[in-house]
N, C-alpha and C. Protein backbone atom coordinates (compact mmCIF):
# COMPACT_ATOMS: atom_id res chain seq x y z
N UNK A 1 4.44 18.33 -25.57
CA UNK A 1 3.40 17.88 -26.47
C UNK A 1 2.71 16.67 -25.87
N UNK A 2 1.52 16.93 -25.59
CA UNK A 2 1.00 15.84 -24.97
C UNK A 2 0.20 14.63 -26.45
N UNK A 3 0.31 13.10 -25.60
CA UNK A 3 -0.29 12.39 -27.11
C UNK A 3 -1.78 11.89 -26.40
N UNK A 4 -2.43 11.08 -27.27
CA UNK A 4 -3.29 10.11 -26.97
C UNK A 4 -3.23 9.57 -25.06
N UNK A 5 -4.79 9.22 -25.08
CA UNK A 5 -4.24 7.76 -24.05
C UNK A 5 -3.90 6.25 -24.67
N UNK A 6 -2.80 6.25 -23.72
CA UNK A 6 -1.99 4.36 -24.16
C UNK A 6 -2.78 3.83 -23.02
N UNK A 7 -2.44 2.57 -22.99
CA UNK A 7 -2.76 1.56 -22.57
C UNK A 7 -1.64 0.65 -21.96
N UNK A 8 -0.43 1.49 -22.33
CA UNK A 8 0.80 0.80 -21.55
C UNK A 8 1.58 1.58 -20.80
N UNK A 9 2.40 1.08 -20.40
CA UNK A 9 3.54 2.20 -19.80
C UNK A 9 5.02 2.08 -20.09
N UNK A 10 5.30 1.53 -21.53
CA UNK A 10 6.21 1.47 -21.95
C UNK A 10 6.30 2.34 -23.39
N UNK A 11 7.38 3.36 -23.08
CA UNK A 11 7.29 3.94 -24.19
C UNK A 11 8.61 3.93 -25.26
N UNK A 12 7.89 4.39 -26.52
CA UNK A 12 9.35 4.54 -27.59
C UNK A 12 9.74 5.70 -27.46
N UNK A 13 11.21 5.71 -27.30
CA UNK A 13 11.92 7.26 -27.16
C UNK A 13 12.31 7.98 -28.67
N UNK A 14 12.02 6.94 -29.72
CA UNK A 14 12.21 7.71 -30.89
C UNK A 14 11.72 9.33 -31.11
N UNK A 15 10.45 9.85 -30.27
CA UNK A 15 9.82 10.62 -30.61
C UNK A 15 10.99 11.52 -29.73
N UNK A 16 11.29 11.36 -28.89
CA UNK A 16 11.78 12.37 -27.91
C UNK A 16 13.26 12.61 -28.45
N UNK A 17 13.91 11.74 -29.28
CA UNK A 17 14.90 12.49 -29.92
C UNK A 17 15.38 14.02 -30.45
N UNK A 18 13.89 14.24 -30.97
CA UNK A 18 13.78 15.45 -31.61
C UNK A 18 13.53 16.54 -30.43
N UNK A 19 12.84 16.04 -29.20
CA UNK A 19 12.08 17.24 -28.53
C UNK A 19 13.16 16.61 -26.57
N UNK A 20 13.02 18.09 -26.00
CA UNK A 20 13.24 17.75 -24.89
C UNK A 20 12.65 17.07 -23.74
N UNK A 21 11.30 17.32 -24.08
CA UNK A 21 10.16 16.42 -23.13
C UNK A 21 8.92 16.00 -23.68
N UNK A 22 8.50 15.50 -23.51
CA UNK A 22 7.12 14.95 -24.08
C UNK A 22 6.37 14.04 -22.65
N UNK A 23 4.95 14.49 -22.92
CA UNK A 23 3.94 14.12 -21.82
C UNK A 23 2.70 13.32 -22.27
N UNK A 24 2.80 11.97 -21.42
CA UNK A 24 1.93 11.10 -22.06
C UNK A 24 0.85 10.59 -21.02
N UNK A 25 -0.68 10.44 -21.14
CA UNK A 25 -1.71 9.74 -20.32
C UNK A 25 -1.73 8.55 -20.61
N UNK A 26 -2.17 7.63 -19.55
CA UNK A 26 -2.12 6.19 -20.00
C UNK A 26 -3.31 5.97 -18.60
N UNK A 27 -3.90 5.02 -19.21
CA UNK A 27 -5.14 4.21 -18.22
C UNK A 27 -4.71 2.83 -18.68
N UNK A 28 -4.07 2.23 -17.87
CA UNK A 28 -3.70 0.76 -17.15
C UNK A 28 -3.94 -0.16 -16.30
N UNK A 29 -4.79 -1.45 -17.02
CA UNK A 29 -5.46 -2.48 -16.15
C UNK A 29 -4.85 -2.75 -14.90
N UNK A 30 -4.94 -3.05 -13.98
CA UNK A 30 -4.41 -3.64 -12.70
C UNK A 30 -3.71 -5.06 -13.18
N UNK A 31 -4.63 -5.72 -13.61
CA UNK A 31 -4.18 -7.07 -14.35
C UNK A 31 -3.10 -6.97 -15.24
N UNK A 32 -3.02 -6.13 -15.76
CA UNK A 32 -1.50 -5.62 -17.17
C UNK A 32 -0.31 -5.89 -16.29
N UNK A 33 -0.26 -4.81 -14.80
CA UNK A 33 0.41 -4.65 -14.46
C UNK A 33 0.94 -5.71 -12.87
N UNK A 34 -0.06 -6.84 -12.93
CA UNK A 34 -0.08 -7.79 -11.82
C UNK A 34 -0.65 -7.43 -10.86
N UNK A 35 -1.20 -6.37 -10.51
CA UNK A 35 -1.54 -5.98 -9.34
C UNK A 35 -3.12 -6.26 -8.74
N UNK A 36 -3.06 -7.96 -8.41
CA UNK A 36 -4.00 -9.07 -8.13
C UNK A 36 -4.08 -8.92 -6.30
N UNK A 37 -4.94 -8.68 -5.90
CA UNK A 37 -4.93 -8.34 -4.14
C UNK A 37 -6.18 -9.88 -4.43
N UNK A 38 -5.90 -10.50 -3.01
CA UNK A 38 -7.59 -11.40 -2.71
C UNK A 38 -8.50 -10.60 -1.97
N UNK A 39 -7.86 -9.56 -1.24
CA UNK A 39 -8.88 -8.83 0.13
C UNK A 39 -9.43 -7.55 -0.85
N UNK A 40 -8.37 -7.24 -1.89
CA UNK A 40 -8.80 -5.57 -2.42
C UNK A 40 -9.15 -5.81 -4.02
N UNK A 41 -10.21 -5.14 -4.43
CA UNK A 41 -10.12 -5.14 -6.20
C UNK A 41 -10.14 -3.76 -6.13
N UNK A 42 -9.58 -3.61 -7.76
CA UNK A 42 -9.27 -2.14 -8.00
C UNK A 42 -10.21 -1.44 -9.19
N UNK A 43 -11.38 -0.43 -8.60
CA UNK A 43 -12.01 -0.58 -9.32
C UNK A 43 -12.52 0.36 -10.68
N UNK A 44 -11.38 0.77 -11.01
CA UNK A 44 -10.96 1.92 -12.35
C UNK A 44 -9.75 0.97 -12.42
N UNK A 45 -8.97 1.45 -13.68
CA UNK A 45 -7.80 1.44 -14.22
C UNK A 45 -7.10 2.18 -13.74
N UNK A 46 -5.59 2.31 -13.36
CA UNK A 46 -4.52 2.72 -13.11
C UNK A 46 -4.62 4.49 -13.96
N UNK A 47 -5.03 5.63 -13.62
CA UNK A 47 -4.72 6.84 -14.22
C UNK A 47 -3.48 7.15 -14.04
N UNK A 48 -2.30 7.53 -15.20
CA UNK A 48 -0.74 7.92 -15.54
C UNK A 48 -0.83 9.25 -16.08
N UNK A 49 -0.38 10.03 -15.06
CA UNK A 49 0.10 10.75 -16.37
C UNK A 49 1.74 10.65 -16.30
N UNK A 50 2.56 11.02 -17.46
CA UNK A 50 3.71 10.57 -17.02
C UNK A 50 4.66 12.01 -17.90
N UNK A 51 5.92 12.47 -17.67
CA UNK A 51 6.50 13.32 -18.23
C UNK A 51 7.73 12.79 -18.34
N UNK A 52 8.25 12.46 -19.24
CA UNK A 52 9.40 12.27 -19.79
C UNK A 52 10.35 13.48 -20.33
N UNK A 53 11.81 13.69 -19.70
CA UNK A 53 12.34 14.62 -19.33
C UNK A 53 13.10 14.38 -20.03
N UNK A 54 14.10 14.76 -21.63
CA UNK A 54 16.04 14.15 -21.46
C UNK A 54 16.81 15.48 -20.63
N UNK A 55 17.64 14.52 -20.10
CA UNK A 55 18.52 15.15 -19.11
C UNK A 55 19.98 14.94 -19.78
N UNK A 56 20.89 16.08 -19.98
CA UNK A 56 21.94 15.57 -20.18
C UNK A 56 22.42 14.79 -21.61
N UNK A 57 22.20 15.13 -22.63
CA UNK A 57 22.66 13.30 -23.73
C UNK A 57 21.32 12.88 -23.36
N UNK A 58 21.66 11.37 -23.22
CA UNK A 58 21.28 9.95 -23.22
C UNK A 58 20.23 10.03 -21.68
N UNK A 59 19.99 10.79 -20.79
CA UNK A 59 19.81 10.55 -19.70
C UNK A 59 18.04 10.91 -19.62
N UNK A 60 17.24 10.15 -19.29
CA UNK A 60 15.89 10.46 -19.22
C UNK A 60 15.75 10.45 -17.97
N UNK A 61 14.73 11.45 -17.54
CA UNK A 61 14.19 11.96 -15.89
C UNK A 61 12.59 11.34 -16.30
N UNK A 62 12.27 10.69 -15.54
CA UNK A 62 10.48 10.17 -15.41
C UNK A 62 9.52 10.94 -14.14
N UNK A 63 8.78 11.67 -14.06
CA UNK A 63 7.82 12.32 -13.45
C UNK A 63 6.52 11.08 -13.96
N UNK A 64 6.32 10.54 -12.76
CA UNK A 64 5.00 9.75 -13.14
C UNK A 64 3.77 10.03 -11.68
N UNK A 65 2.67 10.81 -11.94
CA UNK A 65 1.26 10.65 -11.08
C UNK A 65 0.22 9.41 -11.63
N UNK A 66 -0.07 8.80 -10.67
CA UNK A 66 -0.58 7.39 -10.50
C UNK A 66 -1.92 7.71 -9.62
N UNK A 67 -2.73 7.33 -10.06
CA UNK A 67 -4.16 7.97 -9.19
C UNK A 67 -4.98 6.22 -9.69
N UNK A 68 -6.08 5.63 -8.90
CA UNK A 68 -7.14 5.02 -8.52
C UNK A 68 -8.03 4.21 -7.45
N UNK A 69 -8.81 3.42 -7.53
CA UNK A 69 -9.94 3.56 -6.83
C UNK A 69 -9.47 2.19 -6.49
N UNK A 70 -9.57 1.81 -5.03
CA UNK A 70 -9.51 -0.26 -4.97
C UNK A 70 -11.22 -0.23 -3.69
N UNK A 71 -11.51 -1.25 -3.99
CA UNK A 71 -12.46 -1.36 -3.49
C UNK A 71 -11.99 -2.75 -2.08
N UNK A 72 -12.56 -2.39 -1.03
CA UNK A 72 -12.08 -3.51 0.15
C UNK A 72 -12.89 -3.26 1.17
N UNK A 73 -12.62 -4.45 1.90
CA UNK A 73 -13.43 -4.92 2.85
C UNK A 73 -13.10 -4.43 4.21
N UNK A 74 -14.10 -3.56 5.27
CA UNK A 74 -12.89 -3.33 6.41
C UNK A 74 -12.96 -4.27 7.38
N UNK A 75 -11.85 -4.37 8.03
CA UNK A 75 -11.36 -5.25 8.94
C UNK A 75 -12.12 -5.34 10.13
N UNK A 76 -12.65 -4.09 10.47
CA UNK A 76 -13.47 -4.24 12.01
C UNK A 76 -15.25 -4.76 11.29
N UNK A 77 -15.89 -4.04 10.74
CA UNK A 77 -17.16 -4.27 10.30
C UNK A 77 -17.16 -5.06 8.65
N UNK A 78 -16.45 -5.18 8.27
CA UNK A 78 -16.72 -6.64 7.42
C UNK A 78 -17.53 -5.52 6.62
N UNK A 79 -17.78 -3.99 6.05
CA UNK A 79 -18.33 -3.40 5.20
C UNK A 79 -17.64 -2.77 3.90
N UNK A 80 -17.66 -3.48 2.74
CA UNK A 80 -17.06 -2.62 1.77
C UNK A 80 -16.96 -1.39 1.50
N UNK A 81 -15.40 -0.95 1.36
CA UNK A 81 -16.00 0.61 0.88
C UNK A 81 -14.53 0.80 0.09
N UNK A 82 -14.87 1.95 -0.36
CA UNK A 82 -13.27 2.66 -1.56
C UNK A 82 -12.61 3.52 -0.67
N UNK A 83 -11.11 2.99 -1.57
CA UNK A 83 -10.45 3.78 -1.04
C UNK A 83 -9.31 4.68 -1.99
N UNK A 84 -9.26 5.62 -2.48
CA UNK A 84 -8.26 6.66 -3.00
C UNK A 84 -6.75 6.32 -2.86
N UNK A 85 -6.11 5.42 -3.94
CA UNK A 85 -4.79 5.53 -4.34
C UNK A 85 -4.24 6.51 -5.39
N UNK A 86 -3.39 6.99 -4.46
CA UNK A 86 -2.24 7.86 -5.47
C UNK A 86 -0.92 7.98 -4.94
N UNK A 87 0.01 7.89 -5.82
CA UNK A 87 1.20 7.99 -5.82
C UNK A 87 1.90 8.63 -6.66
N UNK A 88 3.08 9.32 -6.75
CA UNK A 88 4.10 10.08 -7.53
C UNK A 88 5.29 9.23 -7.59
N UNK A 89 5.85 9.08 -9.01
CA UNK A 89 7.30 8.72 -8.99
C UNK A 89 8.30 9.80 -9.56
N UNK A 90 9.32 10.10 -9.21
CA UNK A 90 10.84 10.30 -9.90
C UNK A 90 11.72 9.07 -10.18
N UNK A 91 11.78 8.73 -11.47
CA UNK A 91 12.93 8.47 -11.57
C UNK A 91 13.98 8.87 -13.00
N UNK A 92 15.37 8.24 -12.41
CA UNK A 92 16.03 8.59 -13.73
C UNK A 92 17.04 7.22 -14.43
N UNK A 93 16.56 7.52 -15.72
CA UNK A 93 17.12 6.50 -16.45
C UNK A 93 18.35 6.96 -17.06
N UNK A 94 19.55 5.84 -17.42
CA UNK A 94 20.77 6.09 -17.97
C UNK A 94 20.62 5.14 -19.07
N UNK A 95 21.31 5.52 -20.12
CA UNK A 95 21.55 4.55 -21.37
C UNK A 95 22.45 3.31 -20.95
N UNK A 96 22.08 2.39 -21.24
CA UNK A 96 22.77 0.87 -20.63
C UNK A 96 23.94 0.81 -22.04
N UNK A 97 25.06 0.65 -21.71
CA UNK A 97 26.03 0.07 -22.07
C UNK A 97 26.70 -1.40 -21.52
N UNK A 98 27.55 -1.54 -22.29
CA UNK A 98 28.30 -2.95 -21.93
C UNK A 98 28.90 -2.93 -20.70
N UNK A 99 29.32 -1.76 -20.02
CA UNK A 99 29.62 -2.14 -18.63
C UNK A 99 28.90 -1.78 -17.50
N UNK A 100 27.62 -1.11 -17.57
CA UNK A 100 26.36 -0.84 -16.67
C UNK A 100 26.29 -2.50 -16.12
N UNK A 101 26.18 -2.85 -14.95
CA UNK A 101 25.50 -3.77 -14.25
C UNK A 101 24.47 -3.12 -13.28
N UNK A 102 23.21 -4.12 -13.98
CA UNK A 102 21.83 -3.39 -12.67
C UNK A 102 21.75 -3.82 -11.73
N UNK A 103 22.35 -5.23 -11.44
CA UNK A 103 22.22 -6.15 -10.26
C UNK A 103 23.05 -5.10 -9.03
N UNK A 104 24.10 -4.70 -9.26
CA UNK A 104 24.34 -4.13 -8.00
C UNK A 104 24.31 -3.16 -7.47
N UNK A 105 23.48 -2.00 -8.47
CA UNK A 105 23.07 -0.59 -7.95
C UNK A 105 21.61 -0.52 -7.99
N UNK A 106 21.42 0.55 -7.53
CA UNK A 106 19.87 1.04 -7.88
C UNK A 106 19.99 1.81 -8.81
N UNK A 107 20.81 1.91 -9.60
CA UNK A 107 20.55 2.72 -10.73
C UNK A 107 18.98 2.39 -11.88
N UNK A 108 18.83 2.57 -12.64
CA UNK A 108 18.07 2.34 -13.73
C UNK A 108 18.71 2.77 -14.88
N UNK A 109 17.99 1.48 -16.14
CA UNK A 109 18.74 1.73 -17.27
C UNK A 109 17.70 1.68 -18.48
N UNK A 110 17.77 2.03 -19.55
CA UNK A 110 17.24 1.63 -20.60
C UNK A 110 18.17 1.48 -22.10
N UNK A 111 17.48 0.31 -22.61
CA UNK A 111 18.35 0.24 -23.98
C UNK A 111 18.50 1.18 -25.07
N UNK A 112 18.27 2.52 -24.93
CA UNK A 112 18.19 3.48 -25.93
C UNK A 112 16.98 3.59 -27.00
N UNK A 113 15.93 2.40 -26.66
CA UNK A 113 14.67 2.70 -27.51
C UNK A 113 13.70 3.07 -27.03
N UNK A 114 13.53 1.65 -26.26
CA UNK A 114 12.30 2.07 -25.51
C UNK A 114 12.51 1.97 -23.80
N UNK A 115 11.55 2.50 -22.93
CA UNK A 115 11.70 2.55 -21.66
C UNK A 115 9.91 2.22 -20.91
N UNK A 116 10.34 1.43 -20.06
CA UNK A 116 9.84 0.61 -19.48
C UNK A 116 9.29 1.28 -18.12
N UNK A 117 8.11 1.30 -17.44
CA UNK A 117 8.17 1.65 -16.30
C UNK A 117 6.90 1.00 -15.50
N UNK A 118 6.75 0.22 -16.06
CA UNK A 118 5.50 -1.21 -15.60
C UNK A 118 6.02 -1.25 -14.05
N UNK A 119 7.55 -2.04 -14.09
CA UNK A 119 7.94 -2.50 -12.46
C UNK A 119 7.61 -1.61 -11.70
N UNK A 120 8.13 -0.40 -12.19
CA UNK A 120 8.53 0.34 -11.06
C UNK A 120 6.67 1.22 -10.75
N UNK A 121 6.04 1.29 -11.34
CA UNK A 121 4.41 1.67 -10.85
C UNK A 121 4.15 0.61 -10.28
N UNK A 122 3.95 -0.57 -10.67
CA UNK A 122 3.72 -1.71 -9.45
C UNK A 122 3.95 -1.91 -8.38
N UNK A 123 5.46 -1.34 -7.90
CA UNK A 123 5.92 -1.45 -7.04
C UNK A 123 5.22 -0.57 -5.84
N UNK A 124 5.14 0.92 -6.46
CA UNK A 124 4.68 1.83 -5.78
C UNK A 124 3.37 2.01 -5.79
N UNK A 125 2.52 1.38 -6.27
CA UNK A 125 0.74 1.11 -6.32
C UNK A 125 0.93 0.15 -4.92
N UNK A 126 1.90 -1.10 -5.42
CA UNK A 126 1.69 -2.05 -4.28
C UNK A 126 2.12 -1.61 -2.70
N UNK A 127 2.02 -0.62 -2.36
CA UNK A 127 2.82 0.35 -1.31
C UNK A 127 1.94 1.46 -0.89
N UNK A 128 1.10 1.48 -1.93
CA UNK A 128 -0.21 2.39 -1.09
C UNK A 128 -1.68 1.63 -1.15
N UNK A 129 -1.51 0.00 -1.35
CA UNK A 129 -2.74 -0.39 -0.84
C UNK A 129 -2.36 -0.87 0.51
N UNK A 130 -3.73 -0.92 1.98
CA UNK A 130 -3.68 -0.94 2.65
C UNK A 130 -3.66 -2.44 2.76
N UNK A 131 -2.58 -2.61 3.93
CA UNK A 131 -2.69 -4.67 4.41
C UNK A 131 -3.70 -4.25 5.22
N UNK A 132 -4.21 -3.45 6.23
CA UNK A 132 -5.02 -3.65 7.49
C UNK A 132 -5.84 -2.73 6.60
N UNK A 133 -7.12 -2.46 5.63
CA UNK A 133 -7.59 -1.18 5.65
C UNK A 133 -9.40 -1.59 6.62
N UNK A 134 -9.39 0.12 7.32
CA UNK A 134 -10.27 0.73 7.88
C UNK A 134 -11.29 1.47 7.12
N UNK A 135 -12.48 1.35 7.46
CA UNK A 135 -13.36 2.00 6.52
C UNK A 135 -13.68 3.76 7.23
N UNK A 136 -12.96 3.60 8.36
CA UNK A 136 -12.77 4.75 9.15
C UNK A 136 -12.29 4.90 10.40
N UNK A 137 -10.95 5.19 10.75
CA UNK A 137 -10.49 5.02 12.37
C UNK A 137 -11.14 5.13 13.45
N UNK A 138 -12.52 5.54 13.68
CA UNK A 138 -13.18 5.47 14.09
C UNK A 138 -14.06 4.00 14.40
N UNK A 139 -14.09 3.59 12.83
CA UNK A 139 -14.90 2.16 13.14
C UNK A 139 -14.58 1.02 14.63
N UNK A 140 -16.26 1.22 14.55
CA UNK A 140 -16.85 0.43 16.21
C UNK A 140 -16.45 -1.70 16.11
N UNK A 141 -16.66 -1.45 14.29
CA UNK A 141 -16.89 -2.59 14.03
C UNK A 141 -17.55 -3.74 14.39
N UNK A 142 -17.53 -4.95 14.92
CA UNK A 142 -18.61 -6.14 15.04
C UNK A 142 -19.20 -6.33 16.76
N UNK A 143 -20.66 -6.69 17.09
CA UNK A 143 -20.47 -6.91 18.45
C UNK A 143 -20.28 -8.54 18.48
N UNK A 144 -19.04 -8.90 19.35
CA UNK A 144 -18.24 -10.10 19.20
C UNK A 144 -18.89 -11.14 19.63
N UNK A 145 -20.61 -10.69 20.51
CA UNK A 145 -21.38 -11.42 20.84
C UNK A 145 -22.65 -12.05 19.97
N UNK A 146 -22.84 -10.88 19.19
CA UNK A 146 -24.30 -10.86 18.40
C UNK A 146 -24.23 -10.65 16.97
N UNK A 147 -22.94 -10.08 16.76
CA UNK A 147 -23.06 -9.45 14.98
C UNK A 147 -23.14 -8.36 14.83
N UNK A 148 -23.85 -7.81 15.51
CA UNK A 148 -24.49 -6.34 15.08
C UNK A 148 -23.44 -5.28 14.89
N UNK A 149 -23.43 -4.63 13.99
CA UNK A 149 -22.31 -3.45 13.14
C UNK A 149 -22.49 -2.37 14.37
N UNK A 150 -21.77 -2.09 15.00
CA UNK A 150 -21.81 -0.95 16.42
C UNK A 150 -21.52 0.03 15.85
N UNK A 151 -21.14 0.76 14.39
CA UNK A 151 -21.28 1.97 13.32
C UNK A 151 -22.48 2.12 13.80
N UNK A 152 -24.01 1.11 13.72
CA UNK A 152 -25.27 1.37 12.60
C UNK A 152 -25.80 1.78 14.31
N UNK A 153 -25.66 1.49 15.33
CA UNK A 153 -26.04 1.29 16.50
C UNK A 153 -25.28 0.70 17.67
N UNK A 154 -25.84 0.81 19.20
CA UNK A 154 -25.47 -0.24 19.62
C UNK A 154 -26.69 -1.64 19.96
N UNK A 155 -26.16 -2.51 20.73
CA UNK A 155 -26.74 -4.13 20.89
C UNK A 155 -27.16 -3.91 22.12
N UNK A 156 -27.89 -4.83 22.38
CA UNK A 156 -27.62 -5.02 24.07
C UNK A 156 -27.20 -5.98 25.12
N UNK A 157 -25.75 -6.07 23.86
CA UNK A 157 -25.60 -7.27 25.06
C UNK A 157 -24.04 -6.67 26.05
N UNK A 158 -23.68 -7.13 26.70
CA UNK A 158 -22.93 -6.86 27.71
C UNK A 158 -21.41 -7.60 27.52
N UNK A 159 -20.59 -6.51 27.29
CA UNK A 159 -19.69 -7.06 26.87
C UNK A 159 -18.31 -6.83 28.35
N UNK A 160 -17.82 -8.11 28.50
CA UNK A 160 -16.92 -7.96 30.22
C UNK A 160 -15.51 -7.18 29.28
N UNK A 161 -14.63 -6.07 29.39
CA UNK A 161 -13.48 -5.83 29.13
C UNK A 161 -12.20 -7.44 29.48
N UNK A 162 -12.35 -7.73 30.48
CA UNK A 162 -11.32 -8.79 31.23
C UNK A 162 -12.14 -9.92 30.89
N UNK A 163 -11.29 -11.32 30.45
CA UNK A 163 -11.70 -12.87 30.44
C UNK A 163 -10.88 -12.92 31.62
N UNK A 164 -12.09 -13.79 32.69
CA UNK A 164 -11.33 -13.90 33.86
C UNK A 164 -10.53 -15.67 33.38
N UNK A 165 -9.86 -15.75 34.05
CA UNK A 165 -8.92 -17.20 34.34
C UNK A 165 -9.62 -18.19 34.76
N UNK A 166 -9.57 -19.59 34.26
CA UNK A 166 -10.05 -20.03 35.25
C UNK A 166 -9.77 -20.72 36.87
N UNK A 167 -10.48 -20.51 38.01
CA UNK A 167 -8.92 -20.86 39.02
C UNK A 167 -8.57 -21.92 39.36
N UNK A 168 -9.17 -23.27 38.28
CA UNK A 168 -8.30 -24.19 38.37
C UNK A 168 -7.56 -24.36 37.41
N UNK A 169 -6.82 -23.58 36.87
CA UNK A 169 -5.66 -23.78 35.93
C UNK A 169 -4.33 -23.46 37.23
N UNK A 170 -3.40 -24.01 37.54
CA UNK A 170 -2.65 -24.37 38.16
C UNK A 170 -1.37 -23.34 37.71
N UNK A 171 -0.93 -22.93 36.57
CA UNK A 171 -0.01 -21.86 36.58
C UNK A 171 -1.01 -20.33 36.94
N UNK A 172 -2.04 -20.40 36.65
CA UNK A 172 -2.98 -18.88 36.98
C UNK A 172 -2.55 -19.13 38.63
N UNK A 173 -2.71 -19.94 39.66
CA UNK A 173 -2.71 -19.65 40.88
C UNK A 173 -1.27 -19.35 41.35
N UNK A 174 -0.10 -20.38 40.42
CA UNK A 174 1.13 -19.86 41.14
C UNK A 174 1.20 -18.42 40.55
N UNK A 175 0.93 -18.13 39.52
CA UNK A 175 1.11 -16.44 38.60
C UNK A 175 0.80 -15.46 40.08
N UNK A 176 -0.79 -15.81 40.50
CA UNK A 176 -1.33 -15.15 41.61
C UNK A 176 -0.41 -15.52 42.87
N UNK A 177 -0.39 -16.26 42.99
CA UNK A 177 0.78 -16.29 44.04
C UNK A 177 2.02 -15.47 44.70
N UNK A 178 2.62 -15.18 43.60
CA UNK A 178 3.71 -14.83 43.33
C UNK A 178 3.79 -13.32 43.34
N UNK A 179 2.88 -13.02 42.36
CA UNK A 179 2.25 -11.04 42.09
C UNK A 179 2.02 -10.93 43.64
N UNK A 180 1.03 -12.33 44.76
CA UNK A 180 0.63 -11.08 45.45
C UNK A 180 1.61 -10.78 46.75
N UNK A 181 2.85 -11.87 46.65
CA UNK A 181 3.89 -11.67 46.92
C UNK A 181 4.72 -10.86 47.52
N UNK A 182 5.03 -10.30 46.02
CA UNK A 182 5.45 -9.15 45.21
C UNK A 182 4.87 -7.89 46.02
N UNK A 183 3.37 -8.13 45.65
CA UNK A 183 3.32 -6.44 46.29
C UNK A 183 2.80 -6.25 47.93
N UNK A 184 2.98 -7.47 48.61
CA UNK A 184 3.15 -8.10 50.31
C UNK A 184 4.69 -6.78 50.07
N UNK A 185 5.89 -7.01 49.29
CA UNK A 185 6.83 -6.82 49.74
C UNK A 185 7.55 -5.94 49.47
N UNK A 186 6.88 -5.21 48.37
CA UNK A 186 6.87 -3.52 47.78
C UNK A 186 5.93 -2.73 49.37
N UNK A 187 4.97 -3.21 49.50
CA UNK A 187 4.23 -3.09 50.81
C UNK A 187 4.95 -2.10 52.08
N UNK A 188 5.62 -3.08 52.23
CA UNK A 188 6.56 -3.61 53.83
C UNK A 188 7.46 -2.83 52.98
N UNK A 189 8.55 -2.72 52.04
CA UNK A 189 9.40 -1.56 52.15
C UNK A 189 9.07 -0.13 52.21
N UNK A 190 7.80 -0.28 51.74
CA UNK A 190 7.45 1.66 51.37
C UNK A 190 6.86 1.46 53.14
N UNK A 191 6.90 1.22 54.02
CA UNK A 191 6.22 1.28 55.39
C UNK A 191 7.80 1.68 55.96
């Protein structure tokens, strides 16, 4: 039985007493759920759908799809663009009793009312935004001389692959020294 859209992701299990599963939509601020980037904003709400399973008694199974939009800056050309988050969770919850400790498993628990699953979407939203994002692996990105976006075109300026040394820096000459050494004496053995 599917309900309404919520606005949270914490639900009451009263309803599911009666039924074996029940399926709920939820659209969830980024902000609800902490998920504050400085480089990325996110620019829809969090889409949930979520299926709540009982397993067993007391035992709830969570099926959660997580879908939206963050908007960011790319790293080579400095051009905004979107990018498509989605993620899937499983998990399973056990009824917490007096001798459940969470600290030292990965288990999950809930108090028999309601169940919670804020952390655990945060966690996994925060795991498919990009630290480095590309607006396309391809991107040419900036010319390091002039500015110009090498996507839109190229420049004309001339860019050297190698910064030469300069040769009065005094470890560059022993470095050279030494290499040409080296292959003086790779040289003379292959002869």
């Amino acid at each position: 039985m599917k309900e309404s859209i919520r606005k949270t992701l914490v639900f009451d299990l009263k309803d599911l007493r009666h039924e074996d599963f029940k399926q709920y939509e939820a659209l969830v601020s980024s902000e609800t759920l902490g998920l504050i980037f400085e480089e990325a904003e996110f620019v829809n709400p969090l889409s949930c759908t979520i299926l709540l399973l009982r397993q067993g008694g007391d035992n709830i199974c969570v099926t959660a799809d997580i879908t939206s939009v963050i908007s960011a800056e790319c790293r080579r050309c400095v051009i905004t663009f979107e990018i498509d988050v989605a993620t899937t969770l499983d998990l399973f919850f056990s009824l917490k009793d007096e001798s459940s400790e969470e600290d030292e498993t990965d288990e999950r628990y809930y108090d028999g009312e309601t169940l919670d699953i804020s952390e655990d979407v945060r966690q996994a939203v925060m795991l498919e935004v990009p630290m480095w994002p590309l607006c396309s692996e391809t991107c040419e990105g900036l010319c390091p001389q002039c500015g110009t976006e090498l996507n839109a075109g190229v420049c004309g300026c001339e860019i050297e692959d190698e910064v030469p040394i300069p040769a009065s820096n005094p470890l560059s000459a022993q470095l050279e020294s030494i290499f040409s050494k080296a292959d003086l004496s790779k040289k003379l053995k292959n002869s």
